[in-house]
C-alpha atoms as a PDB file:
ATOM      1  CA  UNK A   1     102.608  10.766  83.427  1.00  0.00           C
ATOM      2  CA  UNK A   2     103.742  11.426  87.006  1.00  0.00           C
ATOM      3  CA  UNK A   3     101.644  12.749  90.357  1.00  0.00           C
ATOM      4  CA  UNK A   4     103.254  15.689  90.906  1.00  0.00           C
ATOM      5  CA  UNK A   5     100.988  15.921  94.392  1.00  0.00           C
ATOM      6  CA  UNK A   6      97.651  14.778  96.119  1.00  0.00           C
ATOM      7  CA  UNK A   7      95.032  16.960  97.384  1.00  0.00           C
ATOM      8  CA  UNK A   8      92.505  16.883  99.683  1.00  0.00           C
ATOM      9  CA  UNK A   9      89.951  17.618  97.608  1.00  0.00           C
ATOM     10  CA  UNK A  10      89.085  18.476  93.740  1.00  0.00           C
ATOM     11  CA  UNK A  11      88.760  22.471  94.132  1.00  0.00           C
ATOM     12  CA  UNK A  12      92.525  22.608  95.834  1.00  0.00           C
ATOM     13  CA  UNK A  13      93.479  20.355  92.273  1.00  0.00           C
ATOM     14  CA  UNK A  14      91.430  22.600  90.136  1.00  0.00           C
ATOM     15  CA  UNK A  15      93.391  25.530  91.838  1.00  0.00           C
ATOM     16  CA  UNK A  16      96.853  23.479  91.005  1.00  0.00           C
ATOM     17  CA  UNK A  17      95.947  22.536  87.258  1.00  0.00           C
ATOM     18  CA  UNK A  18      94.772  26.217  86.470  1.00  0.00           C
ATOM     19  CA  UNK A  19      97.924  27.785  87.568  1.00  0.00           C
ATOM     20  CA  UNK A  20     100.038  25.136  86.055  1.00  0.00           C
ATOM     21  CA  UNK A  21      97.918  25.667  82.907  1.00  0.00           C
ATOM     22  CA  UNK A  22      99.251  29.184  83.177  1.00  0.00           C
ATOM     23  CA  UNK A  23     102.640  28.739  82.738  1.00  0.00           C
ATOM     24  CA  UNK A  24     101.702  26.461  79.647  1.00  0.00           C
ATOM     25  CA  UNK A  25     102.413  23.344  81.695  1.00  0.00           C
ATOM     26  CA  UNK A  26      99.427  20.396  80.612  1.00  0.00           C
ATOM     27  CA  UNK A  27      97.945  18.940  83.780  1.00  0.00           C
ATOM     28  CA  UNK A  28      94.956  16.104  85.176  1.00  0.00           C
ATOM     29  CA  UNK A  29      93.351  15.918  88.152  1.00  0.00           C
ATOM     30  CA  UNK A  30      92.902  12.045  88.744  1.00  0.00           C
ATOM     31  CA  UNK A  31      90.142  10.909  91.420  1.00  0.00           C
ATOM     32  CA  UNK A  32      88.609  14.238  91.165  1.00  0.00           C
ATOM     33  CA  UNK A  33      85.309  12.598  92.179  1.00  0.00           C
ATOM     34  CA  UNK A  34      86.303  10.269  94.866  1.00  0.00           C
ATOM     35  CA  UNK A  35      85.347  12.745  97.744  1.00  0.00           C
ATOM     36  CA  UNK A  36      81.640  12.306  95.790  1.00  0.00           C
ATOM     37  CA  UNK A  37      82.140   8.071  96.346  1.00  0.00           C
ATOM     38  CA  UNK A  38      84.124   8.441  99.494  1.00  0.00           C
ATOM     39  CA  UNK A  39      83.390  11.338 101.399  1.00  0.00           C
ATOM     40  CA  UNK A  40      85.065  10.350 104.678  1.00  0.00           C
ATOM     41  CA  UNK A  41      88.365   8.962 102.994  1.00  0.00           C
ATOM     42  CA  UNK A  42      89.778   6.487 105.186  1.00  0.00           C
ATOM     43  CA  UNK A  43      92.340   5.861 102.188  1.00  0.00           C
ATOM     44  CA  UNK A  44      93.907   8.703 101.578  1.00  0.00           C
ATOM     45  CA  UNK A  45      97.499   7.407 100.227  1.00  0.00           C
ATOM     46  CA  UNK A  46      95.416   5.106  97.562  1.00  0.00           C
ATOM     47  CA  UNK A  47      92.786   7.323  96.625  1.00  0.00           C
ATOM     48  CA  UNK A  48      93.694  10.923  97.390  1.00  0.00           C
ATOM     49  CA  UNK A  49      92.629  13.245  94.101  1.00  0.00           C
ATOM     50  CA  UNK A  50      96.634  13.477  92.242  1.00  0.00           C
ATOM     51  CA  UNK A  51      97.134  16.322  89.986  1.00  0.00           C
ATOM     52  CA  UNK A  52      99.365  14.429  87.104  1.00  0.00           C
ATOM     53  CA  UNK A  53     101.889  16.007  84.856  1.00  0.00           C
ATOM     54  CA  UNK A  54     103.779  14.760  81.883  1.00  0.00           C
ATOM     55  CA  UNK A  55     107.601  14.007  82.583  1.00  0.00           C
ATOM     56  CA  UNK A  56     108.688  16.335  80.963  1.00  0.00           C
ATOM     57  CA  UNK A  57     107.214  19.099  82.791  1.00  0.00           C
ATOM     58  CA  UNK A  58     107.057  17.254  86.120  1.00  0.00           C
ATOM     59  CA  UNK A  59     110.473  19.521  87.436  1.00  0.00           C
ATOM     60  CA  UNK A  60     109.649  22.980  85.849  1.00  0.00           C
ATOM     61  CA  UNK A  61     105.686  22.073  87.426  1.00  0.00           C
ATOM     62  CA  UNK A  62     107.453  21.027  91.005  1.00  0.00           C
ATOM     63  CA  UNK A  63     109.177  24.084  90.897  1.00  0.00           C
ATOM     64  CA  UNK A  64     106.178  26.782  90.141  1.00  0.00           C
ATOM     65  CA  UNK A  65     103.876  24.771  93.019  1.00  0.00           C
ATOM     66  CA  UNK A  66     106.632  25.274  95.348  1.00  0.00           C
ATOM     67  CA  UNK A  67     106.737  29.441  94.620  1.00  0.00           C
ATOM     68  CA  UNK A  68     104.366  31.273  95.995  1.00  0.00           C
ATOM     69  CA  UNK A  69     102.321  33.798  94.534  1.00  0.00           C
ATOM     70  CA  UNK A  70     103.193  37.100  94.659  1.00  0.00           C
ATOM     71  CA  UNK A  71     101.222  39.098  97.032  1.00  0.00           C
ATOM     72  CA  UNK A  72      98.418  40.822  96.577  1.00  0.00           C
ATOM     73  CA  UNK A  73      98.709  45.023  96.970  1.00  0.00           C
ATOM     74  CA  UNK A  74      95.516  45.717 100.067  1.00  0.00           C
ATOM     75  CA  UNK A  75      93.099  47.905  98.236  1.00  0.00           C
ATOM     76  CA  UNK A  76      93.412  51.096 100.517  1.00  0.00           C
ATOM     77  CA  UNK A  77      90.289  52.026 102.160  1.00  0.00           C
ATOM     78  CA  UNK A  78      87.644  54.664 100.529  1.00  0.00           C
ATOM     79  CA  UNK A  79      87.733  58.115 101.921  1.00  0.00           C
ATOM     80  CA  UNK A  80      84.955  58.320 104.689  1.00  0.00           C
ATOM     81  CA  UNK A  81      84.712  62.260 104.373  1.00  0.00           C
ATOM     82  CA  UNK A  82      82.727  61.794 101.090  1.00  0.00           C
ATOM     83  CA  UNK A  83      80.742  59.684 102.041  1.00  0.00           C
ATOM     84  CA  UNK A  84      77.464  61.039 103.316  1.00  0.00           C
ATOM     85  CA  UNK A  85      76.622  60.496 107.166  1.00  0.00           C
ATOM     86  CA  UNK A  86      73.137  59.952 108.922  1.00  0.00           C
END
């Protein structure tokens, strides 16, 4: 296994793993409770929550983190002339 990247917190991991998961790619968050034991963490090198690939997969998972996602079309807004006024 190798930390493919730390994270302030275990949502922004859960966010990581699920689009790694995705694109078929196995991934753990490690520490994912230390914000629970630690909220104010002072050590943030040592015990920062990792999300943890295999090696295998560590450069095909460095390379999908590092895209971004393709944007999302703006839902255009409703038609206010049907819409009934008071």
């Amino acid at each position: 296994m190798r930390v493919l990247t730390d994270c302030k917190n275990d949502f922004e991991a859960s966010i990581i793993v699920g689009r790694l998961e995705s694109e078929g790619i196995k991934a753990i968050v490690m520490n994912k409770h230390i914000n629970d034991i630690w909220p104010f963490n002072s050590l943030e090198y040592f015990a920062a929550v990792k999300v943890v690939v295999s090696e295998e997969d560590y450069d095909q998972a460095m390379t999908i983190i590092s895209t971004n996602a393709p944007p999302i079309e703006p839902t255009p807004p409703e038609d206010s002339s049907d819409q009934n006024q008071f």
